[in-house]
PDB file of N, CA and C in Angstrom:
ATOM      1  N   UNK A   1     -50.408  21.939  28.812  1.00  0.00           N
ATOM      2  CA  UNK A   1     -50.742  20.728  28.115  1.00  0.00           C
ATOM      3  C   UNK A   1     -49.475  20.031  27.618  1.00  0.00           C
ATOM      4  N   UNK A   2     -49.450  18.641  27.406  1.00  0.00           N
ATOM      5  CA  UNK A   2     -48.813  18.091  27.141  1.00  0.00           C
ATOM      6  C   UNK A   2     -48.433  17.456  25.627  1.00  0.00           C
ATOM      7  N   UNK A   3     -47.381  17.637  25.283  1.00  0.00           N
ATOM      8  CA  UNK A   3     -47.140  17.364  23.973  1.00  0.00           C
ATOM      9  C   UNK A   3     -47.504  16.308  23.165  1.00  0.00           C
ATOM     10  N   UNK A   4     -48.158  15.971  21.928  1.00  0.00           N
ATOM     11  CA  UNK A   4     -47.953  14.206  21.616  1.00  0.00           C
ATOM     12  C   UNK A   4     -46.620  13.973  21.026  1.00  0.00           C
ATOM     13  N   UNK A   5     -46.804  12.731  20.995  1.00  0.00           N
ATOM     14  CA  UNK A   5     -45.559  12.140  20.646  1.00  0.00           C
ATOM     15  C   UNK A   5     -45.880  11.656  19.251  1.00  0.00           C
ATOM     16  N   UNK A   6     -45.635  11.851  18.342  1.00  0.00           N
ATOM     17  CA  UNK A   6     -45.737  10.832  16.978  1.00  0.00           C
ATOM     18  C   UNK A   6     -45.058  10.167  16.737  1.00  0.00           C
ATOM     19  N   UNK A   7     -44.749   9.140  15.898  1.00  0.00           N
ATOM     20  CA  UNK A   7     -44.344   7.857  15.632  1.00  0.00           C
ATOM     21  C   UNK A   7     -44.000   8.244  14.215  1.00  0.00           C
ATOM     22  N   UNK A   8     -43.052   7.806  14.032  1.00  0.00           N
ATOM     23  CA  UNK A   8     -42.676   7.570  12.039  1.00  0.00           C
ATOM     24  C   UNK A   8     -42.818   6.928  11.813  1.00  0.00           C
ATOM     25  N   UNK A   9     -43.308   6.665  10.955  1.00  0.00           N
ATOM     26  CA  UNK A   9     -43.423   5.042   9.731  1.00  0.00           C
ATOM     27  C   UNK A   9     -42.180   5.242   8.827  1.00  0.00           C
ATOM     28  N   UNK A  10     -41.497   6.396   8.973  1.00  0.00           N
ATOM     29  CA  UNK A  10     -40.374   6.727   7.934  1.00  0.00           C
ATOM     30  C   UNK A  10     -39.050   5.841   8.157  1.00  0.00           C
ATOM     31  N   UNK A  11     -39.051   5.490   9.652  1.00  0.00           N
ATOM     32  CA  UNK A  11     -37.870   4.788  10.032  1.00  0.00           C
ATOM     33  C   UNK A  11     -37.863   3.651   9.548  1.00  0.00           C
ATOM     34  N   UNK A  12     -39.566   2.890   9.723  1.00  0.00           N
ATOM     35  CA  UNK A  12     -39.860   1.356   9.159  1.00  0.00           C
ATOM     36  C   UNK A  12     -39.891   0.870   7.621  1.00  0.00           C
ATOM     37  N   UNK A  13     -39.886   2.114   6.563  1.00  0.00           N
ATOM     38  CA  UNK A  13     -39.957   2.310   5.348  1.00  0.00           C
ATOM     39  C   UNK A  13     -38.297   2.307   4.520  1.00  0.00           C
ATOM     40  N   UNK A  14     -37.535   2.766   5.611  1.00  0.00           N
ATOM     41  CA  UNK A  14     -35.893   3.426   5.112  1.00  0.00           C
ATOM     42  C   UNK A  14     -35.423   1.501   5.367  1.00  0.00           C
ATOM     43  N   UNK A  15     -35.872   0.821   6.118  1.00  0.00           N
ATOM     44  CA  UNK A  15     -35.159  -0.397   6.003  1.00  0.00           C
ATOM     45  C   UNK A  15     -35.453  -1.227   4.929  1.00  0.00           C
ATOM     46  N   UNK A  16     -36.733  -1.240   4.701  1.00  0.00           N
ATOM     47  CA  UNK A  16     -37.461  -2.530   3.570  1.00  0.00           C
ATOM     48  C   UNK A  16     -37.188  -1.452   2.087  1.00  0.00           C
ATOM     49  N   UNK A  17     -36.768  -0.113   1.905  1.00  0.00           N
ATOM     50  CA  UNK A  17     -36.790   0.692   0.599  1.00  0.00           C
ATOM     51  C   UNK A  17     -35.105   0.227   0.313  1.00  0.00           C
ATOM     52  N   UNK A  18     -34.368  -0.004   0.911  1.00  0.00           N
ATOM     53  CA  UNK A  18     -32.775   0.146   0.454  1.00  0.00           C
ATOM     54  C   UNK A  18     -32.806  -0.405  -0.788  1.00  0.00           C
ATOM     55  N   UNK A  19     -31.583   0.548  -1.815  1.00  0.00           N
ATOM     56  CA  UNK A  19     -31.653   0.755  -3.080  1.00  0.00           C
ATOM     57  C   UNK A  19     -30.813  -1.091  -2.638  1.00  0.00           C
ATOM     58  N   UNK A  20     -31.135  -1.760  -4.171  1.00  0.00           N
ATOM     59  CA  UNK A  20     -30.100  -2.837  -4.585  1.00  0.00           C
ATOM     60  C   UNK A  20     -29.008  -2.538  -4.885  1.00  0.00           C
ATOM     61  N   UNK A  21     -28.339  -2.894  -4.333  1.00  0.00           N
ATOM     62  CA  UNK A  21     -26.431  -3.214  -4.869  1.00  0.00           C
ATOM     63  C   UNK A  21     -26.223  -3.616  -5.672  1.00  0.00           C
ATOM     64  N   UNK A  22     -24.673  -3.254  -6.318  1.00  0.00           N
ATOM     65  CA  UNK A  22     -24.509  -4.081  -7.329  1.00  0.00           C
ATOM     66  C   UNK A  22     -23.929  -5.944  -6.504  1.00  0.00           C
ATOM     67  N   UNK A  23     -23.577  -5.865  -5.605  1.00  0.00           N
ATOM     68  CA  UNK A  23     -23.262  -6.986  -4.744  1.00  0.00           C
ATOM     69  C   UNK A  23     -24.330  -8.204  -5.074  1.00  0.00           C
ATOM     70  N   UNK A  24     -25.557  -6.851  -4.660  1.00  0.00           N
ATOM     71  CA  UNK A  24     -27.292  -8.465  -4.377  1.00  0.00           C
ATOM     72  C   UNK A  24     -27.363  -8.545  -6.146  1.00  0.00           C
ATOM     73  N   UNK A  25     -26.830  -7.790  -6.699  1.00  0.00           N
ATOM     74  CA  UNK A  25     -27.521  -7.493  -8.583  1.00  0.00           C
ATOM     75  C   UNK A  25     -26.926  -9.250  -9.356  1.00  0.00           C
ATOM     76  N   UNK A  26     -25.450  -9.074  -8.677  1.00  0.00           N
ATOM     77  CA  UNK A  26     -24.642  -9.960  -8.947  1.00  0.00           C
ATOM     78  C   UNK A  26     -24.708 -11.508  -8.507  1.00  0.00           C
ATOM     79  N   UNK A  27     -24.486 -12.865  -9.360  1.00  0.00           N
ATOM     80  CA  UNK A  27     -24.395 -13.638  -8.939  1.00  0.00           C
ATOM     81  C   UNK A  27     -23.223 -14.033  -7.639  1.00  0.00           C
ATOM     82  N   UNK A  28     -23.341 -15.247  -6.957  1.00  0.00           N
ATOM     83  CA  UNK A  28     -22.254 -15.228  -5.856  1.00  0.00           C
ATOM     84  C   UNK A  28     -20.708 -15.327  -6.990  1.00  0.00           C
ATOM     85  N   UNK A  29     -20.801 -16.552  -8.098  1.00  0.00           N
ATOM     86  CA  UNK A  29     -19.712 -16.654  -8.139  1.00  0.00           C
ATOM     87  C   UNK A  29     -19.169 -15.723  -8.692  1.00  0.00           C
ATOM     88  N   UNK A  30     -19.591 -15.264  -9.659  1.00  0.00           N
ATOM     89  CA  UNK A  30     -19.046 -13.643 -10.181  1.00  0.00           C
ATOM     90  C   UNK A  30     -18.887 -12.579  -9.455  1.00  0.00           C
ATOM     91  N   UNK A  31     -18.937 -13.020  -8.806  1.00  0.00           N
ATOM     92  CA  UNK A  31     -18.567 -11.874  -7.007  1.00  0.00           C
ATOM     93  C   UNK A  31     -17.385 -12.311  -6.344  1.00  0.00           C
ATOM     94  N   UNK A  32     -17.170 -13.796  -5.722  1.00  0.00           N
ATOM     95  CA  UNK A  32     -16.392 -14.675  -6.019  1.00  0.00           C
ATOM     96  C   UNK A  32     -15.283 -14.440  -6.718  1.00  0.00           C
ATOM     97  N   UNK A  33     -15.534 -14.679  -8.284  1.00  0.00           N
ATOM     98  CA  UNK A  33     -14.388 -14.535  -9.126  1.00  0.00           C
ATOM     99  C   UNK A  33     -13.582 -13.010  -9.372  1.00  0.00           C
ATOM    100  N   UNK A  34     -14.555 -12.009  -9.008  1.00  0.00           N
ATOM    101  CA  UNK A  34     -13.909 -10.514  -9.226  1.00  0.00           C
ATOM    102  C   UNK A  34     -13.417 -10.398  -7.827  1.00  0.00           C
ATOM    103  N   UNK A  35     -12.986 -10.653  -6.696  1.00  0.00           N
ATOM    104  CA  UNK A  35     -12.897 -11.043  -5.730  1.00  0.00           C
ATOM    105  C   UNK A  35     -11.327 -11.552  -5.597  1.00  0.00           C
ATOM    106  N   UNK A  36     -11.154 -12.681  -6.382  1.00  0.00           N
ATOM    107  CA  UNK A  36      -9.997 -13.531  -6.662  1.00  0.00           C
ATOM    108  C   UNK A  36      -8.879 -12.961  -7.794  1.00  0.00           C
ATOM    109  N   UNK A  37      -9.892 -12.400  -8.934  1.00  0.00           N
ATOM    110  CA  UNK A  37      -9.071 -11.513  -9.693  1.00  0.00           C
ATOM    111  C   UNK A  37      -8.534 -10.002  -8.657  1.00  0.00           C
ATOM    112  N   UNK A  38      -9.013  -9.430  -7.775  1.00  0.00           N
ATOM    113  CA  UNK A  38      -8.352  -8.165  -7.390  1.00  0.00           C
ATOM    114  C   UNK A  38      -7.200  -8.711  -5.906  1.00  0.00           C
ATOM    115  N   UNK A  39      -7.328  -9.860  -6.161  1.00  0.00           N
ATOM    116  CA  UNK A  39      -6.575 -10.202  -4.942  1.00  0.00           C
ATOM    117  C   UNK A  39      -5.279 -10.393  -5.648  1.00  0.00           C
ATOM    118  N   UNK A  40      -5.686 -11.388  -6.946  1.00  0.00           N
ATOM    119  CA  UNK A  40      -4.289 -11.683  -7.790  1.00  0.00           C
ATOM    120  C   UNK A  40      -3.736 -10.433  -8.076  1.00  0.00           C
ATOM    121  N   UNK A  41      -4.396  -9.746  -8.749  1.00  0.00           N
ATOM    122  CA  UNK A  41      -3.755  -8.277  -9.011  1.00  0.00           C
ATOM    123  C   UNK A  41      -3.353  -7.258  -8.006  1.00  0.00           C
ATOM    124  N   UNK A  42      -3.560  -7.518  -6.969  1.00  0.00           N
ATOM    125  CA  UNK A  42      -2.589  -6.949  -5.832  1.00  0.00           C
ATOM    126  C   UNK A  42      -1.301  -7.804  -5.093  1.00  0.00           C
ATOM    127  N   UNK A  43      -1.267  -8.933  -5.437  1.00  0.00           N
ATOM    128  CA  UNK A  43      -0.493 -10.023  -5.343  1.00  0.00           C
ATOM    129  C   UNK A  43       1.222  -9.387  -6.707  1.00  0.00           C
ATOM    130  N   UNK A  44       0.136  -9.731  -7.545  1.00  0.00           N
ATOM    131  CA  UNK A  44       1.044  -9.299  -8.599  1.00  0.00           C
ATOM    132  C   UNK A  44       1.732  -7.774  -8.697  1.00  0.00           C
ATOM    133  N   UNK A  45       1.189  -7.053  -7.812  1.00  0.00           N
ATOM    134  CA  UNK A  45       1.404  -5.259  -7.722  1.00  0.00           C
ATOM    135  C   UNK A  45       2.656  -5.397  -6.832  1.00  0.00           C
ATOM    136  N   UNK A  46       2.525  -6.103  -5.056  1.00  0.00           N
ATOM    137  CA  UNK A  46       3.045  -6.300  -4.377  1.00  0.00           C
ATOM    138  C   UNK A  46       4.511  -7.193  -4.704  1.00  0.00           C
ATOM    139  N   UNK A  47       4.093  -8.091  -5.568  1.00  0.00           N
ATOM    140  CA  UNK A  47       5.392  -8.699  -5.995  1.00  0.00           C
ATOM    141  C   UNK A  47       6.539  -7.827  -7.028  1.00  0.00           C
ATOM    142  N   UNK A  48       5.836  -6.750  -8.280  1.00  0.00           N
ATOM    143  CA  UNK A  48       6.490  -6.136  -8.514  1.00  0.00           C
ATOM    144  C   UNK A  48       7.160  -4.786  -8.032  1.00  0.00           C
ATOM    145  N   UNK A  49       6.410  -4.629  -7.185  1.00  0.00           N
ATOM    146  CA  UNK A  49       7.639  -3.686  -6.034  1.00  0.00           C
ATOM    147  C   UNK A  49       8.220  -4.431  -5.253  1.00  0.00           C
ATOM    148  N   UNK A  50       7.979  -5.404  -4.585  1.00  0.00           N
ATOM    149  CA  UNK A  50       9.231  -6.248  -3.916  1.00  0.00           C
ATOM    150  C   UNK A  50      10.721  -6.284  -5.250  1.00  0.00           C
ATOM    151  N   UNK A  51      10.182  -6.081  -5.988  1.00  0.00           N
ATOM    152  CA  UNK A  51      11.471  -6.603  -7.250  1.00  0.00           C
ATOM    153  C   UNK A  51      11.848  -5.463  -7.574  1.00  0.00           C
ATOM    154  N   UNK A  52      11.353  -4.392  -7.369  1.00  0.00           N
ATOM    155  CA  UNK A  52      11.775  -3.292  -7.834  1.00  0.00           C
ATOM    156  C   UNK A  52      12.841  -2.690  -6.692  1.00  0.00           C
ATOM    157  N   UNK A  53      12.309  -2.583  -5.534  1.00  0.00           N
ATOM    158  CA  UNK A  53      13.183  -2.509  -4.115  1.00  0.00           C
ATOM    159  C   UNK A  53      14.038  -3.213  -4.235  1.00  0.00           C
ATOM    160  N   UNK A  54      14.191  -4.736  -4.468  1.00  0.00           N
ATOM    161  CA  UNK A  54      15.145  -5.412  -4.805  1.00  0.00           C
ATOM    162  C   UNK A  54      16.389  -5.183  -5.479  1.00  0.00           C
ATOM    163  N   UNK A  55      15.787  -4.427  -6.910  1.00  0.00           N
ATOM    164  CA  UNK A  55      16.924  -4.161  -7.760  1.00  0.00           C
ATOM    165  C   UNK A  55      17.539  -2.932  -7.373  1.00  0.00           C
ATOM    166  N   UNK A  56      16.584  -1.691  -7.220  1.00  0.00           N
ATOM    167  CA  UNK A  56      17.798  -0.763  -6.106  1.00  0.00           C
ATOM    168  C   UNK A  56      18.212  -0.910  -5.153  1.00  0.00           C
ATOM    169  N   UNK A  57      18.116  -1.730  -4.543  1.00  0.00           N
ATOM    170  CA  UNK A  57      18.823  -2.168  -3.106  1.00  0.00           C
ATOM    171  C   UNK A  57      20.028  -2.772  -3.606  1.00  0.00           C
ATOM    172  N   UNK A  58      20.042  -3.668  -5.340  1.00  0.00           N
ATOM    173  CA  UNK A  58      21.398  -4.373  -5.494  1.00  0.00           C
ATOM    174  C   UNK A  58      22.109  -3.189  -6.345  1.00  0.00           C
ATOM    175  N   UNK A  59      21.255  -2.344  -6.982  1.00  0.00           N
ATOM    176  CA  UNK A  59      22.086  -1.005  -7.437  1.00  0.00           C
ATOM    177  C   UNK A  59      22.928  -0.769  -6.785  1.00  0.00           C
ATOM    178  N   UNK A  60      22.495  -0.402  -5.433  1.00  0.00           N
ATOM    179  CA  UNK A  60      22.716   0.818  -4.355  1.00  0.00           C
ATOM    180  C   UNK A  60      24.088   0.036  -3.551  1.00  0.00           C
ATOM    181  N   UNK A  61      24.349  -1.192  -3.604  1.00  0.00           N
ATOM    182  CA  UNK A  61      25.479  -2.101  -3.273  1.00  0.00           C
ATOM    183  C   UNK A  61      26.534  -2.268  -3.946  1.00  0.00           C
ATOM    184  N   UNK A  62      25.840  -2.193  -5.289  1.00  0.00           N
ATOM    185  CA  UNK A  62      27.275  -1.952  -6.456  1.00  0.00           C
ATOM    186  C   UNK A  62      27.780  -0.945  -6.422  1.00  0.00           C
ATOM    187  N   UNK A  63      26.745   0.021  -6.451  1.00  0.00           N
ATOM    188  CA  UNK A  63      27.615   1.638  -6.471  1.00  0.00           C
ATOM    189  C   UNK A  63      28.158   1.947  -5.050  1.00  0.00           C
ATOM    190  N   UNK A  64      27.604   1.680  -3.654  1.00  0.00           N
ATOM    191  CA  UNK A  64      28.701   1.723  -3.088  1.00  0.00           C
ATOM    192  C   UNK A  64      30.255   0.651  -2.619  1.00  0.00           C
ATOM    193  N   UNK A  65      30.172  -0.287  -3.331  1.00  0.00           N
ATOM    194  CA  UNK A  65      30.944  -1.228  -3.409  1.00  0.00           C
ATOM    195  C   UNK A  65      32.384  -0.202  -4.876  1.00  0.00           C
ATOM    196  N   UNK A  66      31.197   0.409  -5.687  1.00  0.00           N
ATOM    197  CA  UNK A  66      32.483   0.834  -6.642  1.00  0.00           C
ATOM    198  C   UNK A  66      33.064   2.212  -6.355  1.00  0.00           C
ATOM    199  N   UNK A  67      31.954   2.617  -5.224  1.00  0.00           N
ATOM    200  CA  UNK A  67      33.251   3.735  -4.232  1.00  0.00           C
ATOM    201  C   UNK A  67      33.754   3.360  -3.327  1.00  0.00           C
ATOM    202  N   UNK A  68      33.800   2.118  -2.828  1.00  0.00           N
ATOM    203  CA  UNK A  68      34.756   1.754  -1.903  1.00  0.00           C
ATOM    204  C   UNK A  68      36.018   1.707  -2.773  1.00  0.00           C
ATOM    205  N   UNK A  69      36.040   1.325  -4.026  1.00  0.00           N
ATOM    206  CA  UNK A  69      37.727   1.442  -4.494  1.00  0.00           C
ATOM    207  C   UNK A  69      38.238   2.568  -5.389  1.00  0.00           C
ATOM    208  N   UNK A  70      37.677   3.463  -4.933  1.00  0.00           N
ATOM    209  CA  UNK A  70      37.380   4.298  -5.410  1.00  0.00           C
ATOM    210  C   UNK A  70      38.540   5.614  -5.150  1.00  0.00           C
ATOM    211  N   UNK A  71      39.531   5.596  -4.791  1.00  0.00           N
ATOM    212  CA  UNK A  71      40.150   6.521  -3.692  1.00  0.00           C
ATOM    213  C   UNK A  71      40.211   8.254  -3.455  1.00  0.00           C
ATOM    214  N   UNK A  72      39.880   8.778  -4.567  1.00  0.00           N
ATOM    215  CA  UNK A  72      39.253  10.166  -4.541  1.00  0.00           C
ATOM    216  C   UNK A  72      38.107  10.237  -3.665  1.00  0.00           C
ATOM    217  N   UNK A  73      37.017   8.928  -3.813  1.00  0.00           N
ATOM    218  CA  UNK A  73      35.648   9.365  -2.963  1.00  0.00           C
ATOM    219  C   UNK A  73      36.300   9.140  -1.420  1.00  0.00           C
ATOM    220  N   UNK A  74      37.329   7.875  -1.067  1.00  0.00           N
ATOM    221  CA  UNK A  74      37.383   7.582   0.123  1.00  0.00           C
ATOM    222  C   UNK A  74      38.331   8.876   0.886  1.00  0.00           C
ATOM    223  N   UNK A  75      38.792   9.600  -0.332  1.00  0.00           N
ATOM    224  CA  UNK A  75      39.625  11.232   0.255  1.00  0.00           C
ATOM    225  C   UNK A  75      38.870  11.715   0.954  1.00  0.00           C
ATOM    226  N   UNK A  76      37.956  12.489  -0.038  1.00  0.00           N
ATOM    227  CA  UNK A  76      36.778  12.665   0.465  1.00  0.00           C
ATOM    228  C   UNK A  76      35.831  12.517   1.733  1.00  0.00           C
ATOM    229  N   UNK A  77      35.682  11.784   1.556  1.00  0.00           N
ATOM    230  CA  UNK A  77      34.782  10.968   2.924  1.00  0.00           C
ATOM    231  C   UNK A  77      35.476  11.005   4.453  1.00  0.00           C
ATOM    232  N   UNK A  78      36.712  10.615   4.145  1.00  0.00           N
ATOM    233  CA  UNK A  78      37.536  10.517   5.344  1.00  0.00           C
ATOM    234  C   UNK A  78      37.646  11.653   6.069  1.00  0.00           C
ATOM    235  N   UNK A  79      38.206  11.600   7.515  1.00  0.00           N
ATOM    236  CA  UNK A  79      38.319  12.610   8.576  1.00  0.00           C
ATOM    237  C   UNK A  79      39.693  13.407   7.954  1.00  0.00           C
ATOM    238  N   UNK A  80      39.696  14.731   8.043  1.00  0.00           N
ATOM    239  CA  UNK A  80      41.287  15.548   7.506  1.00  0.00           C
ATOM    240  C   UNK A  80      42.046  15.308   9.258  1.00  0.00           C
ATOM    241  N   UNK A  81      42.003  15.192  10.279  1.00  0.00           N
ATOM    242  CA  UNK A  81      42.452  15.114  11.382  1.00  0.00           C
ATOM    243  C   UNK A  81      43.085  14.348  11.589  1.00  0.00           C
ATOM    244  N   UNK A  82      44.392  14.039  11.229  1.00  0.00           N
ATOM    245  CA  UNK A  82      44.929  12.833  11.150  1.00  0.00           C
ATOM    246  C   UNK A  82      45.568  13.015  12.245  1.00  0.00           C
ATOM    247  N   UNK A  83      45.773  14.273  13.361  1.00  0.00           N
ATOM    248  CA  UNK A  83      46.593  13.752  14.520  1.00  0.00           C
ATOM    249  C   UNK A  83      45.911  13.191  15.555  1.00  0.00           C
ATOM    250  N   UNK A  84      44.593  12.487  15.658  1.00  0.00           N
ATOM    251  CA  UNK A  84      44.248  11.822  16.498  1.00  0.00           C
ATOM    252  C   UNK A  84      44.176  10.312  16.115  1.00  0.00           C
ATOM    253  N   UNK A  85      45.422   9.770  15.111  1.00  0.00           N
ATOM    254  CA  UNK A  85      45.384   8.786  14.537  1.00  0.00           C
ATOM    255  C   UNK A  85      47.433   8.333  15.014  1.00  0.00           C
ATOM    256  N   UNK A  86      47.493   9.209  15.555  1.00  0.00           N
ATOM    257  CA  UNK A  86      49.076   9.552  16.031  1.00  0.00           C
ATOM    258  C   UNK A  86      49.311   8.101  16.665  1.00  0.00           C
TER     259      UNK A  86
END
Protein backbone atom coordinates (compact mmCIF):
# COMPACT_ATOMS: atom_id res chain seq x y z
CA UNK A 1 0.00 0.00 0.00
CA UNK A 2 0.76 3.27 -0.62
CA UNK A 3 1.63 6.01 1.64
CA UNK A 4 -0.53 9.37 2.10
CA UNK A 5 0.86 12.35 1.74
CA UNK A 6 -0.26 15.13 4.24
CA UNK A 7 -0.16 18.65 3.80
CA UNK A 8 0.79 21.26 6.64
CA UNK A 9 -1.08 24.13 7.38
CA UNK A 10 2.07 24.79 9.60
CA UNK A 11 4.04 26.19 6.67
CA UNK A 12 0.90 28.61 5.79
CA UNK A 13 0.60 29.70 9.55
CA UNK A 14 4.73 30.41 10.09
CA UNK A 15 4.24 33.26 7.34
CA UNK A 16 1.03 35.31 8.47
CA UNK A 17 2.33 34.47 12.62
CA UNK A 18 5.86 36.43 12.24
CA UNK A 19 6.62 38.10 15.52
CA UNK A 20 6.63 42.25 14.89
CA UNK A 21 9.88 44.02 14.74
CA UNK A 22 11.03 46.61 16.30
CA UNK A 23 11.56 48.09 12.53
CA UNK A 24 7.36 47.61 11.69
CA UNK A 25 6.90 48.84 15.81
CA UNK A 26 8.68 52.01 14.70
CA UNK A 27 7.67 55.00 12.80
CA UNK A 28 9.55 55.52 9.23
CA UNK A 29 11.11 58.69 10.31
CA UNK A 30 12.47 57.56 13.56
CA UNK A 31 13.96 54.77 11.71
CA UNK A 32 15.17 57.29 9.31
CA UNK A 33 16.64 59.43 11.94
CA UNK A 34 18.44 56.48 14.05
CA UNK A 35 19.69 55.54 10.72
CA UNK A 36 21.41 59.02 10.08
CA UNK A 37 22.54 59.25 13.66
CA UNK A 38 24.66 55.73 13.35
CA UNK A 39 25.97 56.78 10.11
CA UNK A 40 27.19 60.18 11.67
CA UNK A 41 28.68 58.29 14.42
CA UNK A 42 30.65 56.09 12.30
CA UNK A 43 31.63 59.04 10.20
CA UNK A 44 32.85 60.63 13.27
CA UNK A 45 34.68 57.13 14.56
CA UNK A 46 36.32 56.90 11.06
CA UNK A 47 37.46 60.45 11.10
CA UNK A 48 39.00 60.06 14.50
CA UNK A 49 41.25 57.32 13.55
CA UNK A 50 42.16 58.88 10.34
CA UNK A 51 43.65 61.61 12.89
CA UNK A 52 44.98 59.39 15.07
CA UNK A 53 47.07 57.45 12.19
CA UNK A 54 47.82 60.80 11.19
CA UNK A 55 49.48 61.91 14.27
CA UNK A 56 51.68 58.73 14.53
CA UNK A 57 52.58 58.73 11.18
CA UNK A 58 53.89 62.58 11.96
CA UNK A 59 55.40 61.13 15.30
CA UNK A 60 57.04 58.40 13.55
CA UNK A 61 58.77 61.17 10.98
CA UNK A 62 60.04 63.28 13.68
CA UNK A 63 61.58 60.57 15.50
CA UNK A 64 63.09 59.23 12.58
CA UNK A 65 64.13 62.53 11.23
CA UNK A 66 65.81 63.05 14.96
CA UNK A 67 67.84 59.85 14.33
CA UNK A 68 68.90 60.81 11.23
CA UNK A 69 71.19 63.41 13.13
CA UNK A 70 71.71 61.48 15.39
CA UNK A 71 75.28 59.88 14.89
CA UNK A 72 75.57 57.09 17.53
CA UNK A 73 72.16 55.64 15.97
CA UNK A 74 73.60 56.16 12.31
CA UNK A 75 76.94 54.02 13.93
CA UNK A 76 74.81 51.75 14.65
CA UNK A 77 72.72 51.16 11.78
CA UNK A 78 75.47 51.32 9.32
CA UNK A 79 77.36 48.35 7.56
CA UNK A 80 80.97 47.63 9.81
CA UNK A 81 82.45 46.49 6.20
CA UNK A 82 83.94 49.30 5.09
CA UNK A 83 86.27 47.52 2.57
CA UNK A 84 83.71 47.22 0.02
CA UNK A 85 83.47 51.00 0.10
CA UNK A 86 87.37 50.99 -1.01
Amino acid sequence: MAKKKWSSGASETGVQDKPATLKDLLSPDVVAGLKAQADKMKAEEQARKDAARAEAEAARKAEEKRLENDFGHLLEKSNLDWRKHK
